[in-house]
PDB file of N, CA and C in Angstrom:
ATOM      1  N   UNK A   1      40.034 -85.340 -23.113  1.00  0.00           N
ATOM      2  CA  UNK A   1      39.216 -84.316 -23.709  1.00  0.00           C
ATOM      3  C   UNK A   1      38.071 -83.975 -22.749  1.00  0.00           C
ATOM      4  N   UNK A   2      37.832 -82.688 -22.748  1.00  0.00           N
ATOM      5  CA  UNK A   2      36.807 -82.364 -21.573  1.00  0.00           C
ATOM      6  C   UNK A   2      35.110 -82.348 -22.068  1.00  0.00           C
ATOM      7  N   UNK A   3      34.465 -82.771 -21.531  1.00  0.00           N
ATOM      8  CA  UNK A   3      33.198 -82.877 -22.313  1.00  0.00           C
ATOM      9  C   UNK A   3      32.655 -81.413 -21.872  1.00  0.00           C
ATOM     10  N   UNK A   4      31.713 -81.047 -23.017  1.00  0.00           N
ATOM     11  CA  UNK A   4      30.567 -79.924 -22.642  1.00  0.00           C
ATOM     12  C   UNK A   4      29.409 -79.728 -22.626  1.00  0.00           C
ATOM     13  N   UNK A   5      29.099 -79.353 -22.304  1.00  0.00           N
ATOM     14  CA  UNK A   5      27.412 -79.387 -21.938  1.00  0.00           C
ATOM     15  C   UNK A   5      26.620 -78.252 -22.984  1.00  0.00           C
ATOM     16  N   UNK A   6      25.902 -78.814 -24.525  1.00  0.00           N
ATOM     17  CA  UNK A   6      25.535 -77.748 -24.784  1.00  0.00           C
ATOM     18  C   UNK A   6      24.055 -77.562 -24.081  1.00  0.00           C
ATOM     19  N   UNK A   7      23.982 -76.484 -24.575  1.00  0.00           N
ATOM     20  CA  UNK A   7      22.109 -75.108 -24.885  1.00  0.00           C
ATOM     21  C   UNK A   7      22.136 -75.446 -22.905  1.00  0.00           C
ATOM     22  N   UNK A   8      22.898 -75.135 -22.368  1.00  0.00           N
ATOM     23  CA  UNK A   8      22.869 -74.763 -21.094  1.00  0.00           C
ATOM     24  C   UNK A   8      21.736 -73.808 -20.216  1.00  0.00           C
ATOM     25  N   UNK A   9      21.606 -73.105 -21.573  1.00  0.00           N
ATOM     26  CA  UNK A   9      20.357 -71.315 -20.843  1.00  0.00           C
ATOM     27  C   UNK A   9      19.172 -72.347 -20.796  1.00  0.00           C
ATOM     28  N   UNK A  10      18.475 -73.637 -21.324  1.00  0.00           N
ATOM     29  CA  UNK A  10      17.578 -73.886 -21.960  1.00  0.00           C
ATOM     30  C   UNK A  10      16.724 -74.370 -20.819  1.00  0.00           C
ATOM     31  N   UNK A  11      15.715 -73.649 -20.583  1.00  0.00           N
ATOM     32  CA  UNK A  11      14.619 -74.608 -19.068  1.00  0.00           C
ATOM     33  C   UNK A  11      13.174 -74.171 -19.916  1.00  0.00           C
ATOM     34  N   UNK A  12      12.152 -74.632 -18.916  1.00  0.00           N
ATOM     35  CA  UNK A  12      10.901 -74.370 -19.286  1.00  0.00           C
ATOM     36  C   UNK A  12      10.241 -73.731 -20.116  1.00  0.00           C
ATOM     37  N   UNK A  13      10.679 -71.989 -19.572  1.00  0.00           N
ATOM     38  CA  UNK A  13      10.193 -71.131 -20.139  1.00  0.00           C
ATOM     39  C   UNK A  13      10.487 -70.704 -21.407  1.00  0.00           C
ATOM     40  N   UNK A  14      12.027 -70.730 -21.038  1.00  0.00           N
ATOM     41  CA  UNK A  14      13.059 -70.844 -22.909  1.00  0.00           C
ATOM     42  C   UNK A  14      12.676 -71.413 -23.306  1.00  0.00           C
ATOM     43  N   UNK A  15      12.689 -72.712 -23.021  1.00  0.00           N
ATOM     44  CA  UNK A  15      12.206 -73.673 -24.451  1.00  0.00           C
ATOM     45  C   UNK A  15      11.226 -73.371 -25.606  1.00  0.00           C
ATOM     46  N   UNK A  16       9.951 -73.115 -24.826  1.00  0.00           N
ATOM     47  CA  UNK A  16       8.687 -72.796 -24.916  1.00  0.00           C
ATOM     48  C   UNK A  16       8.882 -71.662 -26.008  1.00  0.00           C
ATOM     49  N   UNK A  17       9.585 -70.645 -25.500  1.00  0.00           N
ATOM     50  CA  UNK A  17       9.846 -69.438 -26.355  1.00  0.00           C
ATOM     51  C   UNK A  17      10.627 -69.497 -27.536  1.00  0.00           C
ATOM     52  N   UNK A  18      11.627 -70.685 -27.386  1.00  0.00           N
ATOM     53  CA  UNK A  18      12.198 -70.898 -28.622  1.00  0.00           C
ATOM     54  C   UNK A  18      11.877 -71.932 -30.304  1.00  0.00           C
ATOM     55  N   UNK A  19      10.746 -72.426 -29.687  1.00  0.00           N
ATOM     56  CA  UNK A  19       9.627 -73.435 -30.088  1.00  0.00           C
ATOM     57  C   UNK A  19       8.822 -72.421 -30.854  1.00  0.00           C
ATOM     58  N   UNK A  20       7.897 -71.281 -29.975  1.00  0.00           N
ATOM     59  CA  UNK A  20       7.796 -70.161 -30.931  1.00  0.00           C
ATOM     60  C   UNK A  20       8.209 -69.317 -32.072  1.00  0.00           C
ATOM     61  N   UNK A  21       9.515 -69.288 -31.119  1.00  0.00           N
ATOM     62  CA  UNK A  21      10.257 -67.983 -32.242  1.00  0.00           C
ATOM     63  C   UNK A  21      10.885 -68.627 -33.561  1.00  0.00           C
ATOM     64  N   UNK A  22      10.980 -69.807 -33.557  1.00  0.00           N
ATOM     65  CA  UNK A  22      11.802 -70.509 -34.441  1.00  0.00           C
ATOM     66  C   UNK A  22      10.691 -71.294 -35.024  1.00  0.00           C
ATOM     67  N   UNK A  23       8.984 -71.466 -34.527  1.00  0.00           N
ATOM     68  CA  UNK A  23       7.895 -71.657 -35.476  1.00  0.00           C
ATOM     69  C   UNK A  23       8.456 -73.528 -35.524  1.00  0.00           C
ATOM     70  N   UNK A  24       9.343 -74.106 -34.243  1.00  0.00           N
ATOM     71  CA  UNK A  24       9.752 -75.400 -34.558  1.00  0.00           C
ATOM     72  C   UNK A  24       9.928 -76.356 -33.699  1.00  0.00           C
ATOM     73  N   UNK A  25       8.504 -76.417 -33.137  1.00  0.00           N
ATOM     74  CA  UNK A  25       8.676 -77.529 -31.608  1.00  0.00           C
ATOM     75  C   UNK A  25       9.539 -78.197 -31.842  1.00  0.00           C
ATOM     76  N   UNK A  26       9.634 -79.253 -32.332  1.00  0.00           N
ATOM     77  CA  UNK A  26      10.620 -80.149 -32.381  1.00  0.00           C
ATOM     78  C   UNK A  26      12.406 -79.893 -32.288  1.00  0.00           C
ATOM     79  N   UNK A  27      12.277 -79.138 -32.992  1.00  0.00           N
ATOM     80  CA  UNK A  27      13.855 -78.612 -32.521  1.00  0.00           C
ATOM     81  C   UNK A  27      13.729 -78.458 -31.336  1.00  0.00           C
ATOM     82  N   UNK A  28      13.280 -77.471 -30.845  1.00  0.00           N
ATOM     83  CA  UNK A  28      12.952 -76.736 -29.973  1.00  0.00           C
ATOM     84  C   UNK A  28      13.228 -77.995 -28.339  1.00  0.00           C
ATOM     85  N   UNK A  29      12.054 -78.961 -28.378  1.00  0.00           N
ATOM     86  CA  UNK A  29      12.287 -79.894 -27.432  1.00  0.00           C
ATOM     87  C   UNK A  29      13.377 -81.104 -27.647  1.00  0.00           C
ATOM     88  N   UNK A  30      13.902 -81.253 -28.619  1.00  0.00           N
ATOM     89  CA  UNK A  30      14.822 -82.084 -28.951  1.00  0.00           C
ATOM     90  C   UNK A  30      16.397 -81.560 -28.538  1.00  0.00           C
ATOM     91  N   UNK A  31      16.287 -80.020 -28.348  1.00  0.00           N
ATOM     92  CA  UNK A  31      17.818 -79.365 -28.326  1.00  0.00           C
ATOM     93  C   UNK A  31      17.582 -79.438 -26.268  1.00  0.00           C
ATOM     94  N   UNK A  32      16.199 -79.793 -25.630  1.00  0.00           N
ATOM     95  CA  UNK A  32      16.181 -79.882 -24.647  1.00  0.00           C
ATOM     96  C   UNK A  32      16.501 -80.950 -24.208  1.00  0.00           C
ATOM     97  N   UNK A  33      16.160 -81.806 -25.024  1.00  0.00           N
ATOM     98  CA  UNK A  33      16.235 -83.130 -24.449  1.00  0.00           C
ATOM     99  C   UNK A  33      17.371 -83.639 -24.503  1.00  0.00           C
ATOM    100  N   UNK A  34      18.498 -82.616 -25.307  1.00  0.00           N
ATOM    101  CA  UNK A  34      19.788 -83.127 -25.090  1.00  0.00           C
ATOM    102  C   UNK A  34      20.378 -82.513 -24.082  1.00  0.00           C
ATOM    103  N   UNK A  35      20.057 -81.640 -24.373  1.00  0.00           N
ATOM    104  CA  UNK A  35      20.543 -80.539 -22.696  1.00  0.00           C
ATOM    105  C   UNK A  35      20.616 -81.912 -21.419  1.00  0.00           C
ATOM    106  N   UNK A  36      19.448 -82.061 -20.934  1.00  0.00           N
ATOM    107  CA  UNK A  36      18.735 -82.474 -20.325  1.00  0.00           C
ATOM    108  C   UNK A  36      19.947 -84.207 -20.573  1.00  0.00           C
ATOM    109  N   UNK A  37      20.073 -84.656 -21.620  1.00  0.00           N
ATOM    110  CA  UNK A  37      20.898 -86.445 -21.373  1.00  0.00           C
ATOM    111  C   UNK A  37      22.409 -85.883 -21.476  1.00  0.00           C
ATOM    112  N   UNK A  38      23.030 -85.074 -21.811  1.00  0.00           N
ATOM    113  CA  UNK A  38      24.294 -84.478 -21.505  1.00  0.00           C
ATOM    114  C   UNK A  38      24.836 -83.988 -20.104  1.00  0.00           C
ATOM    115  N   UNK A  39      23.578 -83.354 -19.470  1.00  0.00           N
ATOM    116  CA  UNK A  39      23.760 -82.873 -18.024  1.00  0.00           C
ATOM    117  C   UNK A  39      23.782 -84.182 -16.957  1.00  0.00           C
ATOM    118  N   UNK A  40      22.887 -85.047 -17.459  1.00  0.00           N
ATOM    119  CA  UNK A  40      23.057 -86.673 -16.829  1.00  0.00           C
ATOM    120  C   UNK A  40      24.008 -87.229 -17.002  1.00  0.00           C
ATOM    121  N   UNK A  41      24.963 -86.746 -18.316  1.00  0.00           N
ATOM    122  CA  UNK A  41      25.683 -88.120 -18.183  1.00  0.00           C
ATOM    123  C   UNK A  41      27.133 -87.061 -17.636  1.00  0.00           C
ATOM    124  N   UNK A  42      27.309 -85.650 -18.099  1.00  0.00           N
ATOM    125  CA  UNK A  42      28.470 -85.468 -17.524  1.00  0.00           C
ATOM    126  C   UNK A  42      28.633 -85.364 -16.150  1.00  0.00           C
ATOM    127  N   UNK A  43      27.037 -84.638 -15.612  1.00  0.00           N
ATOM    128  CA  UNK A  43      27.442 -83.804 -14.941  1.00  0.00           C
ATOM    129  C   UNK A  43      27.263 -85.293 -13.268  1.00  0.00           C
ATOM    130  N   UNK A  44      25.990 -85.820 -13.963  1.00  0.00           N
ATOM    131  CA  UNK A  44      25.422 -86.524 -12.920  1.00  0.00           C
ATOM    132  C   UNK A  44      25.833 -88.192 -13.235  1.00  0.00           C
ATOM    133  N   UNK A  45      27.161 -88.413 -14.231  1.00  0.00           N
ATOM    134  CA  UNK A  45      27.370 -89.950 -14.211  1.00  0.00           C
ATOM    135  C   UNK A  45      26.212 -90.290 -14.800  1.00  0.00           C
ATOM    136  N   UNK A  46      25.219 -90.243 -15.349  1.00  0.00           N
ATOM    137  CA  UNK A  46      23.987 -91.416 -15.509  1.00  0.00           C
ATOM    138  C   UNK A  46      24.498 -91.882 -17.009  1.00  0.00           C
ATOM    139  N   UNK A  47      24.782 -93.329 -17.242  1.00  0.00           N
ATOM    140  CA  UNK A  47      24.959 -93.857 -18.417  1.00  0.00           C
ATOM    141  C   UNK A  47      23.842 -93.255 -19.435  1.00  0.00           C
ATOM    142  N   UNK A  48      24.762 -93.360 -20.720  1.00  0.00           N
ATOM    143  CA  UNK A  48      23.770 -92.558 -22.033  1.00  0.00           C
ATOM    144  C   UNK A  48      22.879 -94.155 -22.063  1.00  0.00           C
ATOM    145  N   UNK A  49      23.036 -95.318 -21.798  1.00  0.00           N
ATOM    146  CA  UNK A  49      22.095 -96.008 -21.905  1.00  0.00           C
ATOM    147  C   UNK A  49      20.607 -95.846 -21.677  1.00  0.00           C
ATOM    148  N   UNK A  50      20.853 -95.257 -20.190  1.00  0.00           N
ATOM    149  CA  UNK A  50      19.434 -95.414 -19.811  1.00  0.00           C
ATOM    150  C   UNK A  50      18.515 -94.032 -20.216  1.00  0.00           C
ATOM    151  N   UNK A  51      19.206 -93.194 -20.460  1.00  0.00           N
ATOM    152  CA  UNK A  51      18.664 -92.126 -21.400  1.00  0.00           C
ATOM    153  C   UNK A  51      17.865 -92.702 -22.855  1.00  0.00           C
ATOM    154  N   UNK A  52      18.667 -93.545 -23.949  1.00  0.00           N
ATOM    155  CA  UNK A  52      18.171 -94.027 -24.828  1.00  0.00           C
ATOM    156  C   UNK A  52      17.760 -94.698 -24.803  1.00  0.00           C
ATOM    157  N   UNK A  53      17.158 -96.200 -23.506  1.00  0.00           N
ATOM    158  CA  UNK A  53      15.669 -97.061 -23.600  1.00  0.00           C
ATOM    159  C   UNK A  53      14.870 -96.224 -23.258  1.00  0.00           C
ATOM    160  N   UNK A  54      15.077 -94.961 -22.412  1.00  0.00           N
ATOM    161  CA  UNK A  54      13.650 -94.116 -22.149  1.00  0.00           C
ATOM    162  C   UNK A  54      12.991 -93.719 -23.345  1.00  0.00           C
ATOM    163  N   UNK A  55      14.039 -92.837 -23.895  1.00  0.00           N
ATOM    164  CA  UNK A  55      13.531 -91.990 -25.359  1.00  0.00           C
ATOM    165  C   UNK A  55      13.123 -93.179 -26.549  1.00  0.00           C
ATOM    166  N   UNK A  56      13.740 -94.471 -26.525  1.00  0.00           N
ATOM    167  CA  UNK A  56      13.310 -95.441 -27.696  1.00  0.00           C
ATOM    168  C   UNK A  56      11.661 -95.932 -26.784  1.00  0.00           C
ATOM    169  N   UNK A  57      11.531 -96.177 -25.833  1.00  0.00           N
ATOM    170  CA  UNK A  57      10.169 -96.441 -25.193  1.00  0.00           C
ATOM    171  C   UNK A  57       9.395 -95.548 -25.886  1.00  0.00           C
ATOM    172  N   UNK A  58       9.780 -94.133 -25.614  1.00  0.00           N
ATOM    173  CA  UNK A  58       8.731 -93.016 -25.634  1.00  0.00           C
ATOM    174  C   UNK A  58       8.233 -93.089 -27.213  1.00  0.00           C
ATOM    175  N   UNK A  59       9.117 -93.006 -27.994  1.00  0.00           N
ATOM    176  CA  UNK A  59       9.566 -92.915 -30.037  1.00  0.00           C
ATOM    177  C   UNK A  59       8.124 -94.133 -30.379  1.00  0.00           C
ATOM    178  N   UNK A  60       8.697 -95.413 -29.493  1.00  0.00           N
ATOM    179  CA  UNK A  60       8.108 -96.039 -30.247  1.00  0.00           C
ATOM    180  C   UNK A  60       6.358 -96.098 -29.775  1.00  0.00           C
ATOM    181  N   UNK A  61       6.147 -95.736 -28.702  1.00  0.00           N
ATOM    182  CA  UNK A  61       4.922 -95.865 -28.414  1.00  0.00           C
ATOM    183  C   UNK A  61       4.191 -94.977 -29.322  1.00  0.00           C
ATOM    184  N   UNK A  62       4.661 -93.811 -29.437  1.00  0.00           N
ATOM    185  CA  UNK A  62       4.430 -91.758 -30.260  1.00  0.00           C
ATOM    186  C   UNK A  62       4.553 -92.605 -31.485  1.00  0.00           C
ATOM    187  N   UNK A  63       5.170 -93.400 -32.395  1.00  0.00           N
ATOM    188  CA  UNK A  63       5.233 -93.474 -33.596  1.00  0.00           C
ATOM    189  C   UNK A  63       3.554 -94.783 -34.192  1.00  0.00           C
ATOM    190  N   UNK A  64       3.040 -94.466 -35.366  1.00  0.00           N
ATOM    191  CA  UNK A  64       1.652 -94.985 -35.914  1.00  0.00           C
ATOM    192  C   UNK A  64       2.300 -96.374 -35.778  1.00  0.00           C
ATOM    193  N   UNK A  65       1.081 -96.673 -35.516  1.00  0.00           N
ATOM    194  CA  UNK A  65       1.382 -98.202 -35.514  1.00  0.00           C
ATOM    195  C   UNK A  65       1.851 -99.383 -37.058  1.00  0.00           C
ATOM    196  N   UNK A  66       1.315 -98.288 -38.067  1.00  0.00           N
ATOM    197  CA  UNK A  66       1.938 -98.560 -39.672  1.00  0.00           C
ATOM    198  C   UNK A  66       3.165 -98.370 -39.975  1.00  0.00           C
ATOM    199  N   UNK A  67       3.878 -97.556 -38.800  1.00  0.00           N
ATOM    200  CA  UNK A  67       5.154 -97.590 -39.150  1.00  0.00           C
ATOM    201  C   UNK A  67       6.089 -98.828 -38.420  1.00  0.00           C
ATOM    202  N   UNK A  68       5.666 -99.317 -37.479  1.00  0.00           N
ATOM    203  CA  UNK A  68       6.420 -99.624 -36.316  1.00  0.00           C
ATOM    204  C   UNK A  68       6.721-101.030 -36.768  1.00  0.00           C
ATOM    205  N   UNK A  69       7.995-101.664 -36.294  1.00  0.00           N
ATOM    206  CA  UNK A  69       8.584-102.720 -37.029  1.00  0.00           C
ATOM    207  C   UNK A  69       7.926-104.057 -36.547  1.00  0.00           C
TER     208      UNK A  69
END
């Protein structure tokens, strides 16, 4: 099965604009940030591992400390 790479158009400036128009950062940088671990792992080999200790580093530092386990 061939893998694909979605939200391909998606860089800087798009993003930014689609964060606006859709009134929804989070989507918005989250549909990047897959862009962005899909293009690593198809395009450039990089294991989805090391994609997800980055983003669990980042989650947990960003998340209140009342939540955190």
């Amino acid at each position: 099965m061939m893998d694909t790479i979605l939200n391909l158009g998606l860089n800087d400036q798009s993003v930014e604009a689609l964060a606006k128009r859709t009134n929804n950062p989070r989507f918005a940088y989250d549909s990047y940030r897959r862009l962005i671990q899909m293009f690593g792992n198809v395009v450039l080999d990089v294991e989805k591992s090391v994609f997800e200790e980055i983003f669990d580093a980042k989650s947990t530092r960003r998340r209140p400390s009342s939540t955190r386990p």
